[in-house]
Protein backbone atom coordinates (compact mmCIF):
# COMPACT_ATOMS: atom_id res chain seq x y z
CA UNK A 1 5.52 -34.29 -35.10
CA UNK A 2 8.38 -34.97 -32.12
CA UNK A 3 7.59 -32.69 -29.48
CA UNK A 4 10.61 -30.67 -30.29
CA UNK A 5 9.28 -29.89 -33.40
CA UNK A 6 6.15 -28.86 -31.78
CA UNK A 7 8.26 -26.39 -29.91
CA UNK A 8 9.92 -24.83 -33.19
CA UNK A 9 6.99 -25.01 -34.87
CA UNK A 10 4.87 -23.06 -32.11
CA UNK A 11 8.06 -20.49 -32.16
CA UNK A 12 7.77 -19.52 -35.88
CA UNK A 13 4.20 -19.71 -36.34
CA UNK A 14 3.15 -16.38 -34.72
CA UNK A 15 6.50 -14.93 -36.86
CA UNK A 16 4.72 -16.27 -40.20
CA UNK A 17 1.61 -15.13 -39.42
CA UNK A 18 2.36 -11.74 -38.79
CA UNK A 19 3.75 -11.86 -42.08
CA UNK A 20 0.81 -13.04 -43.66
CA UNK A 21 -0.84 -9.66 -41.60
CA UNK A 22 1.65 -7.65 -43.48
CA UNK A 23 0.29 -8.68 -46.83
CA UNK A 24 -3.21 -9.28 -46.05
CA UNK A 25 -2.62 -5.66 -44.80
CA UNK A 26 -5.36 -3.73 -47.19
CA UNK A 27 -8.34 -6.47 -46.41
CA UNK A 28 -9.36 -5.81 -42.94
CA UNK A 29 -11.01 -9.33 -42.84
CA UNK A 30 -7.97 -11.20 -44.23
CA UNK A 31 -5.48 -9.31 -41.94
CA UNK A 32 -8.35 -10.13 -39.02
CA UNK A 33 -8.95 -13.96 -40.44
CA UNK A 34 -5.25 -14.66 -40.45
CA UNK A 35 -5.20 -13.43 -37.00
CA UNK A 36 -7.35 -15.90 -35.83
CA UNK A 37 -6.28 -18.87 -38.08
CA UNK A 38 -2.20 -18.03 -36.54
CA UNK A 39 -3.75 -18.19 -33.12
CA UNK A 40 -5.53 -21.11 -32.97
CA UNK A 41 -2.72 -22.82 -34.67
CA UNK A 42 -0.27 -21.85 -31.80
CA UNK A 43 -2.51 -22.94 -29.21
CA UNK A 44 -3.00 -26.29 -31.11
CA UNK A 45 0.49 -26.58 -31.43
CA UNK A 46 0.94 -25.75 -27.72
CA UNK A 47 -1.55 -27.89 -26.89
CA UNK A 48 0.39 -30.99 -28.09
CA UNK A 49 3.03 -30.46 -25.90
CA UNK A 50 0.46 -30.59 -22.55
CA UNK A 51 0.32 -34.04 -22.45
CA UNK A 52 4.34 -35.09 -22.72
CA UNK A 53 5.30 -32.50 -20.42
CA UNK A 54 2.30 -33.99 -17.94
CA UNK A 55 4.13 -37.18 -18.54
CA UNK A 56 7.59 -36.04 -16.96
CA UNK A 57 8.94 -35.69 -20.65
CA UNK A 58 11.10 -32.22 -21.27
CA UNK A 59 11.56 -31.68 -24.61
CA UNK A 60 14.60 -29.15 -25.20
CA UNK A 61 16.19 -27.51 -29.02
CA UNK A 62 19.50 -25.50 -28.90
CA UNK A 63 18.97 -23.25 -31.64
CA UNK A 64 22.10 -22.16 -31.80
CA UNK A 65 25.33 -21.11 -29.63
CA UNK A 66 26.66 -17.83 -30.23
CA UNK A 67 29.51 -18.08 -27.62
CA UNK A 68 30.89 -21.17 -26.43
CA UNK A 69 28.76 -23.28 -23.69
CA UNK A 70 26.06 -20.11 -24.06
CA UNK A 71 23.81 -21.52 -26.21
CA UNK A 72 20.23 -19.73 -27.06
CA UNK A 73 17.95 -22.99 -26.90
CA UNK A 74 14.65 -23.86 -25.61
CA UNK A 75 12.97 -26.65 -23.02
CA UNK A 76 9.58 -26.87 -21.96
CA UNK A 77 8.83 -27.67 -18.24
CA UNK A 78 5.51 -27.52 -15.95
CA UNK A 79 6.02 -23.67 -15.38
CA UNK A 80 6.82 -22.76 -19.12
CA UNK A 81 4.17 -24.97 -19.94
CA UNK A 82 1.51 -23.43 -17.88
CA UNK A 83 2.55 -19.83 -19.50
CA UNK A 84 2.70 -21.04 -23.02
CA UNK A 85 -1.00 -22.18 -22.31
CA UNK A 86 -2.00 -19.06 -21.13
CA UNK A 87 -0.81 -16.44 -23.75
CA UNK A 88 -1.24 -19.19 -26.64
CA UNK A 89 -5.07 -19.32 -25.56
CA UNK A 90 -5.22 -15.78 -24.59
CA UNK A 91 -4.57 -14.66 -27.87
CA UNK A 92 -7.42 -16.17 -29.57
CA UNK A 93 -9.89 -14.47 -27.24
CA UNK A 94 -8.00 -11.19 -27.11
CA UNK A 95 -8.04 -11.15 -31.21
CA UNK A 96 -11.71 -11.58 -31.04
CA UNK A 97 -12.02 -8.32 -28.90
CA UNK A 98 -9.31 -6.43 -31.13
CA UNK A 99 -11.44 -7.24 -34.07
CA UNK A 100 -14.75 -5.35 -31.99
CA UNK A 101 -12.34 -3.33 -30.28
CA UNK A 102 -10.56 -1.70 -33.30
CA UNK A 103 -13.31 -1.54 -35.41
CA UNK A 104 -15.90 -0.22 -32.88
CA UNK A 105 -13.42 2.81 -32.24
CA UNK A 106 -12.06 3.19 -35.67
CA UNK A 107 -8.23 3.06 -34.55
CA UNK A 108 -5.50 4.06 -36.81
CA UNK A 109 -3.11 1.68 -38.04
CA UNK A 110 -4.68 -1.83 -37.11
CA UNK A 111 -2.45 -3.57 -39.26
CA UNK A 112 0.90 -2.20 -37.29
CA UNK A 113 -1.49 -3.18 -34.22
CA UNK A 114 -1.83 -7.24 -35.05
CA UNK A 115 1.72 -7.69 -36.41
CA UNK A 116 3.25 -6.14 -32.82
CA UNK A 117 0.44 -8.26 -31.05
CA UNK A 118 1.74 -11.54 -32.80
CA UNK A 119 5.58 -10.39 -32.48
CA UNK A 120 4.71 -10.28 -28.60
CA UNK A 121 3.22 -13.70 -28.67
CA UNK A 122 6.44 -15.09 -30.41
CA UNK A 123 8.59 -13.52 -27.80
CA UNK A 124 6.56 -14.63 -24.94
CA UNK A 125 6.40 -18.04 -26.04
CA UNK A 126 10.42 -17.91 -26.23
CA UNK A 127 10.88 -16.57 -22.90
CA UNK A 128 8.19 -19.44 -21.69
CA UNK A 129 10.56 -22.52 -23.41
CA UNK A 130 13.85 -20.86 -22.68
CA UNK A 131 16.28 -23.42 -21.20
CA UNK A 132 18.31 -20.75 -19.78
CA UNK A 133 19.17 -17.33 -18.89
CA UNK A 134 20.76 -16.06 -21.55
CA UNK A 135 17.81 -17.07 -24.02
CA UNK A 136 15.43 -15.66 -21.38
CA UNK A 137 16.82 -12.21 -20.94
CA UNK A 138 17.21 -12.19 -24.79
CA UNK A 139 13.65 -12.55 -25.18
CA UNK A 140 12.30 -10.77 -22.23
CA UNK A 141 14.33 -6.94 -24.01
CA UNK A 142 13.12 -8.15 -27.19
CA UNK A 143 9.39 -8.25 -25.71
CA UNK A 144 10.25 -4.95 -24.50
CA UNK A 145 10.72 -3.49 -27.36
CA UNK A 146 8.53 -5.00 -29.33
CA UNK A 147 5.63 -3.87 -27.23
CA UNK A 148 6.52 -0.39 -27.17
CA UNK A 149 5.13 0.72 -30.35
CA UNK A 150 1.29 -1.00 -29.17
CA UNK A 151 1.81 1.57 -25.99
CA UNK A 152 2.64 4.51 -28.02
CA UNK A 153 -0.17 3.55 -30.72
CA UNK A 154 -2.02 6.63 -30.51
CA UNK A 155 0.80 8.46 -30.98
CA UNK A 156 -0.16 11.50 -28.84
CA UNK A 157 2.22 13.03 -26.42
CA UNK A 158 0.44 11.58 -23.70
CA UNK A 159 1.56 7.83 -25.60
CA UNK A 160 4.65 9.09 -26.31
CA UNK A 161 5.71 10.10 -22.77
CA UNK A 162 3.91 7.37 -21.46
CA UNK A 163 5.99 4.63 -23.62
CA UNK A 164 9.22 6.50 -22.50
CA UNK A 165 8.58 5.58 -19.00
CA UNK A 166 7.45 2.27 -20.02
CA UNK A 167 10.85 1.88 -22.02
CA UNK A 168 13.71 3.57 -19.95
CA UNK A 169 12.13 1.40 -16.42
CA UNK A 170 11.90 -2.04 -18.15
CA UNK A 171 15.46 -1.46 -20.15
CA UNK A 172 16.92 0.36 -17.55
CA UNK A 173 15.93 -2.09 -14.85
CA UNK A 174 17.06 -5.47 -16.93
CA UNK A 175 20.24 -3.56 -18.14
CA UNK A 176 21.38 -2.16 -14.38
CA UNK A 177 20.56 -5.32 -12.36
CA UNK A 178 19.26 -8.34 -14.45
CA UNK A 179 22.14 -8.58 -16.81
CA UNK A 180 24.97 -8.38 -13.94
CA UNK A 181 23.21 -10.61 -12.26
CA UNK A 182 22.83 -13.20 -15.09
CA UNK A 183 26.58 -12.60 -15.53
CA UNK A 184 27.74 -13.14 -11.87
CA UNK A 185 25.45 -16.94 -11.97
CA UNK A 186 27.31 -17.55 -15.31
CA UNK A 187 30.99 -16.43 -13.42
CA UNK A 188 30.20 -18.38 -10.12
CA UNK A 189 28.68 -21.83 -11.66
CA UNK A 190 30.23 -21.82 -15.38
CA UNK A 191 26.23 -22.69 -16.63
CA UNK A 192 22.97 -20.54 -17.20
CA UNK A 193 21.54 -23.29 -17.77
CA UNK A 194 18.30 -24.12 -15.69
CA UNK A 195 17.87 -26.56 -13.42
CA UNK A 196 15.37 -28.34 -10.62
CA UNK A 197 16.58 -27.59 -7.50
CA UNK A 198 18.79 -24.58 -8.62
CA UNK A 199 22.50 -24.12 -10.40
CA UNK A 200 24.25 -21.97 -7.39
CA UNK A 201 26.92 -23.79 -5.61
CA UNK A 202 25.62 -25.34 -1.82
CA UNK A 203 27.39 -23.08 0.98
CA UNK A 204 27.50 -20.07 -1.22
CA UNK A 205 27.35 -16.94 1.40
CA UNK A 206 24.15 -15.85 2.22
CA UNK A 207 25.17 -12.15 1.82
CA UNK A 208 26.29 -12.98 -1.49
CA UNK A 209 22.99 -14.66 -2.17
CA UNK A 210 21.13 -12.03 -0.77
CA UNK A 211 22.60 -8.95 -3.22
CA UNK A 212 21.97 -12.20 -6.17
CA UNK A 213 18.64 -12.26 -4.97
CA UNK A 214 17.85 -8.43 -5.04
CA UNK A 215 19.78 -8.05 -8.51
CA UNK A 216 17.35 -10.29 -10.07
CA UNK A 217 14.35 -9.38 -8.54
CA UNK A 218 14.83 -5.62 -8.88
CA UNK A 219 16.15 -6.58 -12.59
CA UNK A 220 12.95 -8.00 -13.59
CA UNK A 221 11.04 -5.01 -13.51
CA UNK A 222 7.89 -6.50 -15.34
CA UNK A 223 7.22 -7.96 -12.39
CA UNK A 224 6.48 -4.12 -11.26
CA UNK A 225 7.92 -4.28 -7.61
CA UNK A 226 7.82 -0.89 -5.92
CA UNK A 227 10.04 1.56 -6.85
CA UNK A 228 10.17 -0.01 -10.52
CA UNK A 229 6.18 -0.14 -11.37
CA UNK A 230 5.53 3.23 -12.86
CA UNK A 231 6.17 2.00 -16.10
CA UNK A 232 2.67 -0.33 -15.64
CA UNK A 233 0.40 2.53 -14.65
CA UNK A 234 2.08 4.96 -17.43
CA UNK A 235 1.06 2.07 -19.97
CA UNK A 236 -2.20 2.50 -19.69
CA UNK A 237 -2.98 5.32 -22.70
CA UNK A 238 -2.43 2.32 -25.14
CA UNK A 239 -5.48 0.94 -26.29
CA UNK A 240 -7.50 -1.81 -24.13
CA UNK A 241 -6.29 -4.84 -26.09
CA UNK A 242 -3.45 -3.55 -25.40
CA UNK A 243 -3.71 -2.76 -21.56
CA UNK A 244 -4.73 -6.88 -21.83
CA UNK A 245 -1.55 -7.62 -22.96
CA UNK A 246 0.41 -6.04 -20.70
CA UNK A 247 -1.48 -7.16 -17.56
CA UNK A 248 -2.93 -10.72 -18.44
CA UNK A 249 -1.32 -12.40 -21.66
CA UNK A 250 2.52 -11.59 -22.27
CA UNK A 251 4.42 -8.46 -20.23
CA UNK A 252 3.56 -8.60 -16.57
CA UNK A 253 3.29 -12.75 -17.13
CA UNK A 254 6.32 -12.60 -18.17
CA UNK A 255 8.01 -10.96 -15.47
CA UNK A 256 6.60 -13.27 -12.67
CA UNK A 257 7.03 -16.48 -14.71
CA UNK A 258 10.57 -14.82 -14.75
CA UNK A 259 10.33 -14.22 -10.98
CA UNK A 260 9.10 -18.21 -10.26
CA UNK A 261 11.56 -19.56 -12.54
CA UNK A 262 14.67 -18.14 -10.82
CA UNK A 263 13.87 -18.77 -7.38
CA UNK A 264 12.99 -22.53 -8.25
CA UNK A 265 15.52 -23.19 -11.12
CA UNK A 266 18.59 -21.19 -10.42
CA UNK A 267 18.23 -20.37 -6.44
CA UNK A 268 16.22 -23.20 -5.72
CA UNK A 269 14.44 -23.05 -2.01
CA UNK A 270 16.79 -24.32 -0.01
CA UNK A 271 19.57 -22.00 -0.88
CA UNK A 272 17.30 -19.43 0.03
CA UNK A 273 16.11 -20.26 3.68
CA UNK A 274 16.56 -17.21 5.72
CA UNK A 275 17.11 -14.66 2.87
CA UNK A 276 14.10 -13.81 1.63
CA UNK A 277 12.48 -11.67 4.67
CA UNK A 278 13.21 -8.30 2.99
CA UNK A 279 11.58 -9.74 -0.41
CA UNK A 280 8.19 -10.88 1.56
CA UNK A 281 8.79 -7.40 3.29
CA UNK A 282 8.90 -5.69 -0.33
CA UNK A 283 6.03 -7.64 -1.88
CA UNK A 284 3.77 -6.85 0.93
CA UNK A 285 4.20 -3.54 1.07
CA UNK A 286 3.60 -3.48 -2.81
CA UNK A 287 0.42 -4.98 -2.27
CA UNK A 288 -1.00 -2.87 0.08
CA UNK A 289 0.52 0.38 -0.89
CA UNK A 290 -0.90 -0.27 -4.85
CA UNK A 291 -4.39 -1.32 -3.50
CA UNK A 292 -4.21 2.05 -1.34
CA UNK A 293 -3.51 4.32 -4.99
CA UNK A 294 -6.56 1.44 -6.42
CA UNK A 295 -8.64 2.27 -3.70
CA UNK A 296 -8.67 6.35 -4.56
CA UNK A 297 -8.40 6.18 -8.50
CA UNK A 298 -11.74 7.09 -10.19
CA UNK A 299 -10.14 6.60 -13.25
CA UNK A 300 -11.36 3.13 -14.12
CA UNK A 301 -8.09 1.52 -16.35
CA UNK A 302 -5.89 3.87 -13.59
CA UNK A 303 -7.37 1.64 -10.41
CA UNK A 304 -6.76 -1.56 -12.82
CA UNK A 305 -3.62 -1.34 -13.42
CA UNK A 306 -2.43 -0.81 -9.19
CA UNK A 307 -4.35 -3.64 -8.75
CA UNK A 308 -2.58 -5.53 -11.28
CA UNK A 309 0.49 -4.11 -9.56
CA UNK A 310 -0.62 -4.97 -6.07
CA UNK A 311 -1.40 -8.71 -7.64
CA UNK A 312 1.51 -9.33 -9.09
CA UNK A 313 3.47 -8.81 -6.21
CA UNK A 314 1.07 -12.22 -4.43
CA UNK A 315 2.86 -13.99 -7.12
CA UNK A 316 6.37 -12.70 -5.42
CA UNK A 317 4.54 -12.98 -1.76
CA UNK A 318 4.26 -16.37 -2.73
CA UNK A 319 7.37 -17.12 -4.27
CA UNK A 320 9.67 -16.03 -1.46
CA UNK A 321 7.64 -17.69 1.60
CA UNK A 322 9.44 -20.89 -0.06
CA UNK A 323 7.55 -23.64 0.99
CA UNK A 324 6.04 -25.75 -1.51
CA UNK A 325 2.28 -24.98 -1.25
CA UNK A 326 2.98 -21.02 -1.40
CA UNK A 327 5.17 -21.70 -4.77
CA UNK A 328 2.38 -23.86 -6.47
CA UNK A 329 0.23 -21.04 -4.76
CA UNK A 330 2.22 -18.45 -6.89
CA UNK A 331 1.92 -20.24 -10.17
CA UNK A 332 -1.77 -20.65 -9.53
CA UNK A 333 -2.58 -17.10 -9.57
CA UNK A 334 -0.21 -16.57 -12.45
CA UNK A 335 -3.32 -18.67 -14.40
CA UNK A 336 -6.02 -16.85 -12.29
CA UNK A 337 -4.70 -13.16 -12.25
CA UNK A 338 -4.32 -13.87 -16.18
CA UNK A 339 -8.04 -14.84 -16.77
CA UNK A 340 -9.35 -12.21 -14.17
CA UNK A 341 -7.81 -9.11 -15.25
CA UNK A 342 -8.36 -9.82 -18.66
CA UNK A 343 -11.86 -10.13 -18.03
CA UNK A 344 -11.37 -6.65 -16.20
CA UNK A 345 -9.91 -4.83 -19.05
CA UNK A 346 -12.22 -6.47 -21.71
CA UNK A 347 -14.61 -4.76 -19.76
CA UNK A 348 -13.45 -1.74 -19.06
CA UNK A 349 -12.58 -1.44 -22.88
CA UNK A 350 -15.97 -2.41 -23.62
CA UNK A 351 -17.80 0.23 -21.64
CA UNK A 352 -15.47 2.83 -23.32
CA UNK A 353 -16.58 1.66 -26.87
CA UNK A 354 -20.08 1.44 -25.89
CA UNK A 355 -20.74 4.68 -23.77
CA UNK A 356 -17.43 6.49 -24.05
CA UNK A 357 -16.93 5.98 -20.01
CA UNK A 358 -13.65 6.03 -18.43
CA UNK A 359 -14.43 7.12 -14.69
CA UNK A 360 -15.86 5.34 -12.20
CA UNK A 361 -17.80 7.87 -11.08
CA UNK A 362 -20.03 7.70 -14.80
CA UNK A 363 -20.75 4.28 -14.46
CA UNK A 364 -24.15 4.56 -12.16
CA UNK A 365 -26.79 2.26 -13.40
CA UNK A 366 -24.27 1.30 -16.10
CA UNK A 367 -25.19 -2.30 -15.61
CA UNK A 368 -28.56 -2.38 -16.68
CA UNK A 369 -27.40 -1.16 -20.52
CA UNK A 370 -24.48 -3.31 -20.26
CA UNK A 371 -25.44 -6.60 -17.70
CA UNK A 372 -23.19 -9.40 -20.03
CA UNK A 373 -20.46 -6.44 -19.60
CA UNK A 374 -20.36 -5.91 -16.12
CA UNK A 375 -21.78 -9.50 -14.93
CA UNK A 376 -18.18 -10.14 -16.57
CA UNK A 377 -16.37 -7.91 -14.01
CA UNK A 378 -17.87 -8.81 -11.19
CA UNK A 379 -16.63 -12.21 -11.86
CA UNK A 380 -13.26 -10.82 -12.74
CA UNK A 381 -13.34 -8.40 -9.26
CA UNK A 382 -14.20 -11.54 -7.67
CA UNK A 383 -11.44 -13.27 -8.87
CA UNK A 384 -9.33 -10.64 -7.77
CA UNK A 385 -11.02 -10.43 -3.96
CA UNK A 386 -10.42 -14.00 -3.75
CA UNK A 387 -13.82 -15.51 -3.22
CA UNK A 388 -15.18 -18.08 -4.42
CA UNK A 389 -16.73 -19.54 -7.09
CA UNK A 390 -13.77 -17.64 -8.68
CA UNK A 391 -10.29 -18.51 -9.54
CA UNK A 392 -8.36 -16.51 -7.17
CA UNK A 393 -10.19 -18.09 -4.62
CA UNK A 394 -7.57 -21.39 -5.44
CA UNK A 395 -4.29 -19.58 -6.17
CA UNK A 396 -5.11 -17.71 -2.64
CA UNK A 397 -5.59 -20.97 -0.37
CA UNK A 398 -2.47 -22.21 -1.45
CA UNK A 399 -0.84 -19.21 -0.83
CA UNK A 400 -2.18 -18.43 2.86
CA UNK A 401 -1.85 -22.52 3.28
CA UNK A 402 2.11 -22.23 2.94
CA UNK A 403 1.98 -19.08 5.06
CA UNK A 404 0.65 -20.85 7.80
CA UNK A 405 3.15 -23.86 7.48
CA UNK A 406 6.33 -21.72 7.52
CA UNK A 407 4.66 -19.07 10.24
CA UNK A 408 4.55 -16.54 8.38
CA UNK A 409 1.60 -14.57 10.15
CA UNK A 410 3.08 -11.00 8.60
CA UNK A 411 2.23 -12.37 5.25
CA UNK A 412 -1.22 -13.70 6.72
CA UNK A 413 -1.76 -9.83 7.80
CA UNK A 414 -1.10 -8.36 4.41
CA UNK A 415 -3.67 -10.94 2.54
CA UNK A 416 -6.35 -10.10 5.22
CA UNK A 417 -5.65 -6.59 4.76
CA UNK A 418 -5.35 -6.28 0.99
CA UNK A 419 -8.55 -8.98 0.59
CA UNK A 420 -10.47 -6.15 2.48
CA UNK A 421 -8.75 -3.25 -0.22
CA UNK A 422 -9.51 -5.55 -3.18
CA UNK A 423 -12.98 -5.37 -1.75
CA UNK A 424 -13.16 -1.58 -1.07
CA UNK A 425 -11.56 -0.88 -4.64
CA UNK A 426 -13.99 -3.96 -7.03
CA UNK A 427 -17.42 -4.37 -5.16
CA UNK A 428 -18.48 -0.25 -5.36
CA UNK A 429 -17.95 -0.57 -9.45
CA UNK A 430 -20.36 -3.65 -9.36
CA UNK A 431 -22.66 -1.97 -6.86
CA UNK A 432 -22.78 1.41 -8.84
CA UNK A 433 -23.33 -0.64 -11.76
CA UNK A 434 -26.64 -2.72 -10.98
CA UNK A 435 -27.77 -0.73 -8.30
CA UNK A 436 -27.96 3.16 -8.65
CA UNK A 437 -29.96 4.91 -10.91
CA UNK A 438 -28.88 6.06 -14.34
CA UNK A 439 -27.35 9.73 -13.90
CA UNK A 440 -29.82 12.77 -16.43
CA UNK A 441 -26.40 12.67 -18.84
CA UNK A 442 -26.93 8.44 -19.26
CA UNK A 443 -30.61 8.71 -19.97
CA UNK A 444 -29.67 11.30 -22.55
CA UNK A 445 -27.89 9.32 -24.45
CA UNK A 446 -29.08 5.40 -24.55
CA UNK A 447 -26.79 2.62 -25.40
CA UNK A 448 -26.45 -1.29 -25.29
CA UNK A 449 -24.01 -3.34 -25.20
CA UNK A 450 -20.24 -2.62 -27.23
CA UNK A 451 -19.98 -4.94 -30.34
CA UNK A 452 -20.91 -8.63 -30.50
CA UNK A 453 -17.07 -9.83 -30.61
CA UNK A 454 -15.75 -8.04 -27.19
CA UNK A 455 -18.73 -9.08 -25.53
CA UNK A 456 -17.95 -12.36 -26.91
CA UNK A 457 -14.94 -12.26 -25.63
CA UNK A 458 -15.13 -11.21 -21.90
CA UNK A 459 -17.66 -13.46 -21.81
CA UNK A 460 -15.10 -16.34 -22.62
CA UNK A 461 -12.89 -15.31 -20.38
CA UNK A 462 -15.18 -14.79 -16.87
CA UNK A 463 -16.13 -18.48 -17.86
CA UNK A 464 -12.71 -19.44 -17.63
CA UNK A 465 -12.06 -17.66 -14.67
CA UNK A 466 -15.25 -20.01 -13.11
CA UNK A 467 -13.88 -22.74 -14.78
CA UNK A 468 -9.96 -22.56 -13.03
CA UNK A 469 -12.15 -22.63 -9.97
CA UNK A 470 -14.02 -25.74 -10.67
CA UNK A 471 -11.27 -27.46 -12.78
CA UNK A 472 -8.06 -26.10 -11.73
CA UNK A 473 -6.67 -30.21 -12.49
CA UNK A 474 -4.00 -28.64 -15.25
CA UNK A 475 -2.57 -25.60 -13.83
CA UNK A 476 -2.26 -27.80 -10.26
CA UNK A 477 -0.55 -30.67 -11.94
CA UNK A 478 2.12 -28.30 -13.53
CA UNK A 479 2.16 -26.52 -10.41
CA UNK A 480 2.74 -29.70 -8.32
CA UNK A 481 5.39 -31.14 -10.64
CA UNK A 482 7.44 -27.76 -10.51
CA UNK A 483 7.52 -28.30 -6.29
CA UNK A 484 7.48 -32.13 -7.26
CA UNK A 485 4.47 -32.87 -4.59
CA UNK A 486 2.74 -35.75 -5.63
């Protein structure tokens, strides 16, 4: 197949499949099988693309143009590629935990579940091809919606209210300030097309660039900036295959994909010397503030998702330092905060199905029932420290190495001081774990390890997040060509 047939094809496979869920909806281990069978296809498909786009080849569709010069129409380059990889492969190893997941806690309406899972995938894999801004924010509020009925699955009021929040921030956020400022880029340069290098006009006022700037990043609330992340946090009653969407495979990766691609394909970094301070101010308050909330929540999915908050906001840290080792920095971690926290969750869901946990106050001596389980997070909460021999070790260097070439010792201050939270907030979970007693409740009630396909699965994943650290060659190459550093 041409590679833009690959691209169509990869587009309408998790669509058919989730068909195929529908009417394999009455035989758990069809429905499950052509899970698995759609999501190794996709990453095959995905997979083919890898090597042209490693090559300098773009492949690019127009699907269609509903208003003239506005077309909706796809093209893959190094930073869609890079995303495409990581929810295509994701979703293999997060339907292997589903499977254990769903089946270990007897959830209602499984079938609902894996058709919204491979809807998400679809949309995610649009918004990672799309060629321009239009077909992006189309996809990003259909990924929206789309998601919301996996956060309200357990259709409590807790779910409810909590998918309200999670629907009225993302919609209201992209409606308020994305949209206008999609529309103002489309007024000033007559494109939405992206670009390397960026589409705004050189010159353009720098106050003018500035509100731009703020309209976009405040618009892309998946990217949970503070005010706009309460919708991440309120997310967290859906179920933890779920929560591993949202933070590792499609929603928050989406909104910092979204984040990188605008600053390098429609601002581009020169346009933006000397208007980005109150963004690095922003992100690194977001960091610190959300590792602060980590740092006191005893829930255990609670102090997961502020640090996802606090680590998506490296990714904008990264982004708006603007030189070219923070920005391949930035996509780095998109790849390692994606394996870490997915690891995380796995493991946090894992503990729930096996001992019906949630605090991390229950977890004492947790670690000797459950060692594959929690060996698993400590390589995730490594990951997430930034040490080494873990992936966020990489993404990190990069992203204090372009610090240090553009000055930028307040953004040198807020890494030291939220390595040193990450720290406070991961390493007490791993030392409670393998190193205090069992409490009189544990010993009442024995248990091993949840079902063989999540451990399965978070064991794929830490491995991965060892492996970006060892072999980080792909992600770096597609990093590199994005900044085009040889």
């Amino acid at each position: 197949m041409s590679p833009e047939t690959v691209i169509l094809v990869a587009l309408a496979l998790p669509l058919l499949g989730a068909v195929g869920m529908v009417l394999a909806g009455k035989s758990p281990n069809l429905r499950e099988g052509v899970t698995l069978v759609t999501a190794l296809g996709l990453f095959a498909c995905v997979m083919q693309l890898l090597g042209p786009v490693l090559a300098g080849v773009r492949p690019a569709v127009n699907l269609l143009e509903p208003l003239p010069g506005l077309p909706i129409a796809f093209r893959v380059e190094p930073l869609g590629m890079l995303f495409a990889l990581i929810a295509s492969g994701l979703w293999i190893v997060n339907s292997i935990y589903s499977i254990g997941y769903m089946r270990g806690n007897d959830e209602q309406h499984q079938t609902r579940f894996y058709v919204c899972f491979a809807l998400a995938i679809a949309a995610a894999l649009a918004i990672a091809f799309a060629a321009n801004l239009l077909t992006l924010f189309l996809f990003y509020e259909v990924l929206t919606l789309i998601t919301y009925p996996l956060v309200t699955h357990a259709g409590t009021d807790k779910a409810r209210s909590g998918g309200r929040t999670y629907l009225v921030i993302l919609m209201g956020t992209s409606v308020l300030f994305l949209l206008p400022a999609i529309i103002y880029v489309w007024h000033v340069t007559g494109t939405t097309n992206f670009r390397a290098g960026g589409i705004l006009p050189v010159g353009m006022d720098k106050g003018a660039v500035a509100i731009l700037l703020a309209l976009f990043m405040f618009g892309i609330g998946k990217a949970a900036l503070m005010p706009f992340h309460r919708w991440l946090p309120a997310a967290m009653v859906a179920p933890t295959p779920v929560s591993a969407l949202l933070h590792a495979v499609a929603v928050v990766k989406a909104g910092v994909f979204s984040v990188v691609k605008i600053v390098v394909y429609v601002f581009g970094l020169d346009i933006l010397a000397g208007v980005t301070d109150w963004l690095i101010a922003i992100a690194g308050f977001t960091i610190v503030a959300a590792s602060v909330v980590a740092l006191h929540a005893d829930n255990l999915k609670r102090r997961l998702a502020y640090s996802t908050v606090s680590q998506l906001s490296y990714i904008v840290l990264a982004a708006a330092i603007l030189a070219p080792l923070s920005v391949i920095g930035a996509v780095l971690h998109i790849a390692a905060h994606a394996f870490g926290k997915i690891t995380l969750f796995f493991a946090a869901g894992s503990i729930y199905t096996a001992s019906h946990k949630t605090e991390v106050s229950q977890l004492d001596g947790i670690g000797r029932r459950m060692p594959w389980t929690m060996a698993a997070f400590g390589i995730g909460a490594l990951s997430m420290i930034g040490l080494p021999p873990a992936a966020g070790f990489v993404s990190k260097w990069y992203l204090v190495s372009g610090a240090m070439a553009q000055a930028q010792w307040f953004t040198l201050a807020v890494v030291l001081l939220s390595t040193l939270l990450n720290a406070g907030y991961f390493l007490p979970v791993v030392y409670r774990a393998f190193f205090r007693p069992l409490s009189a409740e544990a010993q009442a009630h024995p248990h091993g390890e949840a079902p063989l396909p999540i451990v399965i699965a978070l064991c794929i994943t830490a491995a991965g997040t060892l492996a970006l650290f060892f072999f980080p060659d792909v992600p770096l190459a597609l990093a590199q060509q994005l900044v085009a550093v040889p």
